[in-house]
Protein backbone atom coordinates (compact mmCIF):
# COMPACT_ATOMS: atom_id res chain seq x y z
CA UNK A 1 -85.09 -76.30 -25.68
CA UNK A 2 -82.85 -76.63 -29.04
CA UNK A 3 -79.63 -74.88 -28.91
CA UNK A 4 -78.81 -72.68 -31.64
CA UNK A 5 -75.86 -71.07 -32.88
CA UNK A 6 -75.72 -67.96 -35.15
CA UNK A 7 -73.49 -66.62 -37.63
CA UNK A 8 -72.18 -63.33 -35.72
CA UNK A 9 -70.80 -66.32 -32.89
CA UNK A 10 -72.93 -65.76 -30.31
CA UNK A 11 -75.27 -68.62 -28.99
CA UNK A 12 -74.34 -72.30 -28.84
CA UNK A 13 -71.11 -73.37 -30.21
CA UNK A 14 -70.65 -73.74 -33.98
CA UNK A 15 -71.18 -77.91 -34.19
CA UNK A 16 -72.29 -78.56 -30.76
CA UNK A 17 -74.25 -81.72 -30.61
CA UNK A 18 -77.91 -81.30 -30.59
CA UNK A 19 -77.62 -77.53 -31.95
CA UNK A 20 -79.24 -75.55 -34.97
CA UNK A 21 -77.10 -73.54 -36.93
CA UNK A 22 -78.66 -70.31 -38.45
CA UNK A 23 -76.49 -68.39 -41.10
CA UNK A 24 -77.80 -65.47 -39.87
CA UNK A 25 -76.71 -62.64 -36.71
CA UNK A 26 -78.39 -63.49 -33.48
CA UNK A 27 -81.69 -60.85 -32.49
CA UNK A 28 -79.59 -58.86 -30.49
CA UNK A 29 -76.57 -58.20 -32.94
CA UNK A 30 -79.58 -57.80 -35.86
CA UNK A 31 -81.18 -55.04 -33.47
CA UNK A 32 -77.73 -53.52 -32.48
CA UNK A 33 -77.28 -53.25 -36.18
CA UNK A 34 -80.34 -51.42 -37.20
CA UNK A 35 -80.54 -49.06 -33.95
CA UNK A 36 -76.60 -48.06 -34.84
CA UNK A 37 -75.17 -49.67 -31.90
CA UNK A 38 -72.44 -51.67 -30.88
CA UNK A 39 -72.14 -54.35 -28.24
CA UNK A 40 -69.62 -52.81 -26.85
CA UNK A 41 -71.84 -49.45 -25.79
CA UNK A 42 -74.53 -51.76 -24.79
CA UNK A 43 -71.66 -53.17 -22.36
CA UNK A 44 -70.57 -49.94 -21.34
CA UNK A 45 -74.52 -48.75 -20.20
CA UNK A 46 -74.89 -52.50 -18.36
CA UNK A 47 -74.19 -53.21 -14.76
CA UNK A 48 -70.64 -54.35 -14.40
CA UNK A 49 -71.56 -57.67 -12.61
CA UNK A 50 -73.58 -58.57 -15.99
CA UNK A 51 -70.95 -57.55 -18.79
CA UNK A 52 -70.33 -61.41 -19.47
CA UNK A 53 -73.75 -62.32 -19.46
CA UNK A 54 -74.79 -59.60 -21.51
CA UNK A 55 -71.83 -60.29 -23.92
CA UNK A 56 -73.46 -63.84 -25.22
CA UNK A 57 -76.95 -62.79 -25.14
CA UNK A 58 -78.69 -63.48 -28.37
CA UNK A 59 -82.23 -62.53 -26.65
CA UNK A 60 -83.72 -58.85 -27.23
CA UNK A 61 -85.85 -59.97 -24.16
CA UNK A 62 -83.85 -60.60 -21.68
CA UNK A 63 -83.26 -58.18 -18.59
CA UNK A 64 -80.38 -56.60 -17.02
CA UNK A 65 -80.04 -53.96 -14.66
CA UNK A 66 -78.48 -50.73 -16.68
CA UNK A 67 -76.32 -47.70 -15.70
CA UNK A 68 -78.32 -44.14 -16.10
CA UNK A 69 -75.84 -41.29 -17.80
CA UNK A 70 -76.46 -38.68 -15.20
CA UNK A 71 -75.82 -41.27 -12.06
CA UNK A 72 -79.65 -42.30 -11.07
CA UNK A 73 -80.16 -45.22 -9.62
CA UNK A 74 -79.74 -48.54 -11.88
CA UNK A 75 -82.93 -49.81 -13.86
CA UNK A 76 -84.28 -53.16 -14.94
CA UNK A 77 -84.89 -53.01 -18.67
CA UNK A 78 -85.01 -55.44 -21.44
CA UNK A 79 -82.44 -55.09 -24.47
CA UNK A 80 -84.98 -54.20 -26.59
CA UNK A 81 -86.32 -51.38 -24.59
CA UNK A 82 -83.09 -50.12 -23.59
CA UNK A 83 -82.26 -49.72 -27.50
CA UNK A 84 -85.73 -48.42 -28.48
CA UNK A 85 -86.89 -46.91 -25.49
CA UNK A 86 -86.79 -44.20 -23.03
CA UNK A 87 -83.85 -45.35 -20.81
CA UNK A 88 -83.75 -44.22 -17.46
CA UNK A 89 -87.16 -43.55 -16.15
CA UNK A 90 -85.96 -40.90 -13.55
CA UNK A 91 -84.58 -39.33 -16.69
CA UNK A 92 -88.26 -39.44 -18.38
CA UNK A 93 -89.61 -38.04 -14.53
CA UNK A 94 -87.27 -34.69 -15.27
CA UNK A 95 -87.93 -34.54 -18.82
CA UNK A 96 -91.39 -34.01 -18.39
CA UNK A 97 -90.74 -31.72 -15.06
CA UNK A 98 -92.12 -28.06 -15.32
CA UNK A 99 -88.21 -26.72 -15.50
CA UNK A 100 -87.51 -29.02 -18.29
CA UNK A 101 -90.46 -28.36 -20.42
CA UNK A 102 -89.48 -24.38 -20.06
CA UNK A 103 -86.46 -25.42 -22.24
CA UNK A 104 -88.08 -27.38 -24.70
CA UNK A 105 -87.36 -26.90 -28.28
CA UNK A 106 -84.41 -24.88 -27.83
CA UNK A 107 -81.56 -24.93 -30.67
CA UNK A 108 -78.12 -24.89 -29.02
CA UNK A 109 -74.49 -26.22 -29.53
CA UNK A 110 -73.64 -29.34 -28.27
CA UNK A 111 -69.78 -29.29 -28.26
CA UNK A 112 -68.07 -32.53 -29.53
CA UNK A 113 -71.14 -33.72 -31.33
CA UNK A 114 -69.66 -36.51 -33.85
CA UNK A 115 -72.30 -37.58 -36.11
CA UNK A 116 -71.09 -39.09 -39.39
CA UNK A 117 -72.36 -37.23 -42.63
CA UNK A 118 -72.25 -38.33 -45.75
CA UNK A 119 -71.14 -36.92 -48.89
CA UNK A 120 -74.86 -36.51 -49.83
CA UNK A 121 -75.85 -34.94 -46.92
CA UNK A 122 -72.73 -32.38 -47.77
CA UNK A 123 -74.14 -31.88 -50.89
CA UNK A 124 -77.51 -31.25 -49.86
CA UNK A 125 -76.56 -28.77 -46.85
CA UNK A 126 -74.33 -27.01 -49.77
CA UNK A 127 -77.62 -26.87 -51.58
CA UNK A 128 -79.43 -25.42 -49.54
CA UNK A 129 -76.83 -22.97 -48.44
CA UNK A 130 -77.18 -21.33 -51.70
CA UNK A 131 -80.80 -20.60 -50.96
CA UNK A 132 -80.86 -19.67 -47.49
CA UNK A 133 -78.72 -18.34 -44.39
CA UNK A 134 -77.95 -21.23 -42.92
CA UNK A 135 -76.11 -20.60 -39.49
CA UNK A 136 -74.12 -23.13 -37.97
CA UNK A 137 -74.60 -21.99 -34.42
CA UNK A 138 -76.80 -24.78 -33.38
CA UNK A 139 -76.57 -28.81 -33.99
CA UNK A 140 -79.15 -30.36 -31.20
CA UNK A 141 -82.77 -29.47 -29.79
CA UNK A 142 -83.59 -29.95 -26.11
CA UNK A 143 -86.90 -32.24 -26.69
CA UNK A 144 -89.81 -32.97 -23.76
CA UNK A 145 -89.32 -36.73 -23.91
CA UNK A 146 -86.26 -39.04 -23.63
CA UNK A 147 -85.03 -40.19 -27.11
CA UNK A 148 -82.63 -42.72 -26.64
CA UNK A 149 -81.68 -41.50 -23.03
CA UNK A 150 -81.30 -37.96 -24.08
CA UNK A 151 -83.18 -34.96 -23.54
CA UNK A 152 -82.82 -33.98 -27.28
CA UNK A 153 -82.21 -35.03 -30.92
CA UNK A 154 -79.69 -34.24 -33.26
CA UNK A 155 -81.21 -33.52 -36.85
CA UNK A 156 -78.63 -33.34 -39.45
CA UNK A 157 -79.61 -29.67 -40.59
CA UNK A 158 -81.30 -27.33 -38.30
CA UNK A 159 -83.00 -23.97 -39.86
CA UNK A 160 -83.60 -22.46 -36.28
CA UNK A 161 -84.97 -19.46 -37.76
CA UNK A 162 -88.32 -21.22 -39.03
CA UNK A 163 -87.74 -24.10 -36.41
CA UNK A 164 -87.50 -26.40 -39.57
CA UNK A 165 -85.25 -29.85 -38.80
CA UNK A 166 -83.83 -31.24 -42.16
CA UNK A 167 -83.45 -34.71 -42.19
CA UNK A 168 -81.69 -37.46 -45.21
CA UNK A 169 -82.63 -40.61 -45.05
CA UNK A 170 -80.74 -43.28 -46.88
CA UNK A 171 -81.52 -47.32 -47.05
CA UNK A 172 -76.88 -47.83 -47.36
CA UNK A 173 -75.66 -49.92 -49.07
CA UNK A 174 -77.22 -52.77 -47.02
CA UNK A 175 -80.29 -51.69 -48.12
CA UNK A 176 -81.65 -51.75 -44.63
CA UNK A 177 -80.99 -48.68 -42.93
CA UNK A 178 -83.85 -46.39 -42.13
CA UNK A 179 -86.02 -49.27 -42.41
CA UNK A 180 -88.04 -52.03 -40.04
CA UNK A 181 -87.04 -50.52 -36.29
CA UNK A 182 -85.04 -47.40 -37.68
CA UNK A 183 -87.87 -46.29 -39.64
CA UNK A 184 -90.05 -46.04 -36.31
CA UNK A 185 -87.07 -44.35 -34.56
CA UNK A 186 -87.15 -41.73 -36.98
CA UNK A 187 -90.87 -40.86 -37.07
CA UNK A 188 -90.41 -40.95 -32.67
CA UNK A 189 -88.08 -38.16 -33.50
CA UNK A 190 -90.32 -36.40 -35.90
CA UNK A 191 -93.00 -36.71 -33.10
CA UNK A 192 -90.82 -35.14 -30.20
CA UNK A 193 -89.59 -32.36 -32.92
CA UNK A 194 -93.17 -31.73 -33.04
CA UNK A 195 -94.14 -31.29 -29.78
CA UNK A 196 -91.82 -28.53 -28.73
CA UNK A 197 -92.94 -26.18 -31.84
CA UNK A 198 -90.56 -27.63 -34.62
CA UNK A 199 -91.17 -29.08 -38.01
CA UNK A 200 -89.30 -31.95 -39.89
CA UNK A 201 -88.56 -32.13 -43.74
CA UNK A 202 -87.26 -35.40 -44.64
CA UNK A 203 -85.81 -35.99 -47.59
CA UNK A 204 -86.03 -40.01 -48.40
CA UNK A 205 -83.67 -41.16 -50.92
CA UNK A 206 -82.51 -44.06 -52.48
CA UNK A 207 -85.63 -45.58 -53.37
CA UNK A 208 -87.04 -45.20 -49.38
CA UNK A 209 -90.88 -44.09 -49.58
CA UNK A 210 -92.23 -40.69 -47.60
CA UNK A 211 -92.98 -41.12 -43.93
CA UNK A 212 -95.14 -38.00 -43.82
CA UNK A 213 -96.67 -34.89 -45.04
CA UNK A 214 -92.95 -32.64 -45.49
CA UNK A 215 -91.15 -35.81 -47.24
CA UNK A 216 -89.54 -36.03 -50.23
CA UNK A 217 -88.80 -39.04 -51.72
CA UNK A 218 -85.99 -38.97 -54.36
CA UNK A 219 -83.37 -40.91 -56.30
CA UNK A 220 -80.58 -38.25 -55.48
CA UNK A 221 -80.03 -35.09 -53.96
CA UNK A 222 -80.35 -32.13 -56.60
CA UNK A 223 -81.09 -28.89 -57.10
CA UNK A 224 -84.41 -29.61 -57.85
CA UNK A 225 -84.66 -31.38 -54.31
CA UNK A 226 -83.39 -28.20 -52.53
CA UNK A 227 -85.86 -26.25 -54.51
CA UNK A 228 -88.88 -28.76 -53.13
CA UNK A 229 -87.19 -28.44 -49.80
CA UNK A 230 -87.82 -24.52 -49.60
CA UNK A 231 -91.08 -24.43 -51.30
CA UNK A 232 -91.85 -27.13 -48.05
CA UNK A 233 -90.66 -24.18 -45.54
CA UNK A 234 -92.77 -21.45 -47.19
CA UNK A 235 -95.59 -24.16 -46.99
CA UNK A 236 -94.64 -25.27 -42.75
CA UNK A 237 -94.09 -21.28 -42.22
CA UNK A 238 -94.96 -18.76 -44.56
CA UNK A 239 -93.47 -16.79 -47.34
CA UNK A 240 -92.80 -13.66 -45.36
CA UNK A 241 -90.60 -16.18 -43.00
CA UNK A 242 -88.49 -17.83 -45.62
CA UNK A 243 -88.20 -14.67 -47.46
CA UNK A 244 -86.27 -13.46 -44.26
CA UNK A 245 -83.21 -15.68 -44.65
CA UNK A 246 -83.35 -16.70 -48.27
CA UNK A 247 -80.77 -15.49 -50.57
CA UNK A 248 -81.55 -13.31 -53.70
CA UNK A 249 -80.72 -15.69 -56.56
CA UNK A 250 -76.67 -16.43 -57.55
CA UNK A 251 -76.01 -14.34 -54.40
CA UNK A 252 -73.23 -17.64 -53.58
């Protein structure tokens, strides 16, 4: 087997003899980077015994035994399923338990949520704040399925009056983001949205092309966007609904 050594330092040492250099990240750091993790919280989730091994692993394959969030016993899992999958499978037991399933696709708080938002996705919950009553009294939905080894998702707008996520997606300026990987992530979280009553509107910008059905894709968020956005809600839930919490015209 040919050594190789990437450009991210992990793998064989840069110049060993007999090696391949690649001048590109190893598969784990390039699936780190378009899940939006860091090594480090993979290290913090794997068995302490295994932090070193785990540390220089360029394989997405490879196994370890992981740490579960709520204390369950440890679980063998690839680093690939551990980033893209359900995590903990007693976790995905109690999801699906009869209790858990009463909660699901309840809006609440989730205190000390940090979620980075951009400036557009300011501009587009400003938007849409001059259109509708947009409360601020919810930020996560308890789902019926594990999503990255939580019981719920955090859209970046919830409408919790017409159970209507709002999501931006944005390639970066990589290019890459919401793309490959991240573009399946996002249409698993559209599908467990889905299944406890909600709705998604995504709006796709910078060039990205719609996913689905309630997608618009765009250039840049403007008024014209917002407008699409709420003609979408009367569409997903009625008039008589949107008319509820919409805001008579230059009301802001």
């Amino acid at each position: 087997m040919v050594a190789v050594s990437f450009a991210c330092g992990h793998g064989a040492a840069a110049g060993a003899p007999g090696s391949v250099a690649l001048r590109r990240t190893c598969p784990v750091c390039m699936l780190l980077h378009e899940t939006q993790r860091t090594r480090g919280e993979l290290l913090g989730r794997v068995a302490p015994p295994q932090r070193s091994a785990l540390a220089a692993e360029t394989r997405v394959g490879a196994e370890f035994d992981w740490r579960c969030r709520r204390g369950h016993d440890r679980f063998r899992a690839s680093v690939v399923d551990v980033l893209t999958g359900p995590g903990c499978p007693k976790c995905g037991r109690n999801a699906a338990s009869p209790g858990s399933l009463r909660e699901a696709g309840m809006p609440f708080m989730k205190p000390g949520l940090r979620v980075g938002t951009s400036m557009t996705e300011q501009r587009l919950r400003v938007l849409l704040g001059e259109r509708l009553k947009l409360h601020h009294r919810a930020n996560a939905v308890r789902t019926a399925r594990m999503f990255y080894g939580r019981q719920e998702v955090w859209p970046d707008i919830l409408v919790a009056e017409l159970r209507i996520a709002i999501e931006y997606d944005d390639p970066g300026r990589s290019g890459r983001a919401h793309r490959g990987l991240k573009e399946g992530s996002d249409q698993e979280k559209d599908a467990a949205l889905r299944e406890v009553g909600w709705e998604v509107i995504r709006i796709r910008g910078g060039g990205l092309p719609p996913l689905g059905p309630y997608h618009v894709a765009c250039r840049s968020v403007t008024a014209e966007v917002a407008d699409e956005v709420v003609r979408l809600m009367r569409v997903i839930r009625g008039d008589a609904a949107v008319d509820a919490i919409a805001l008579p015209l230059g009301a802001t």
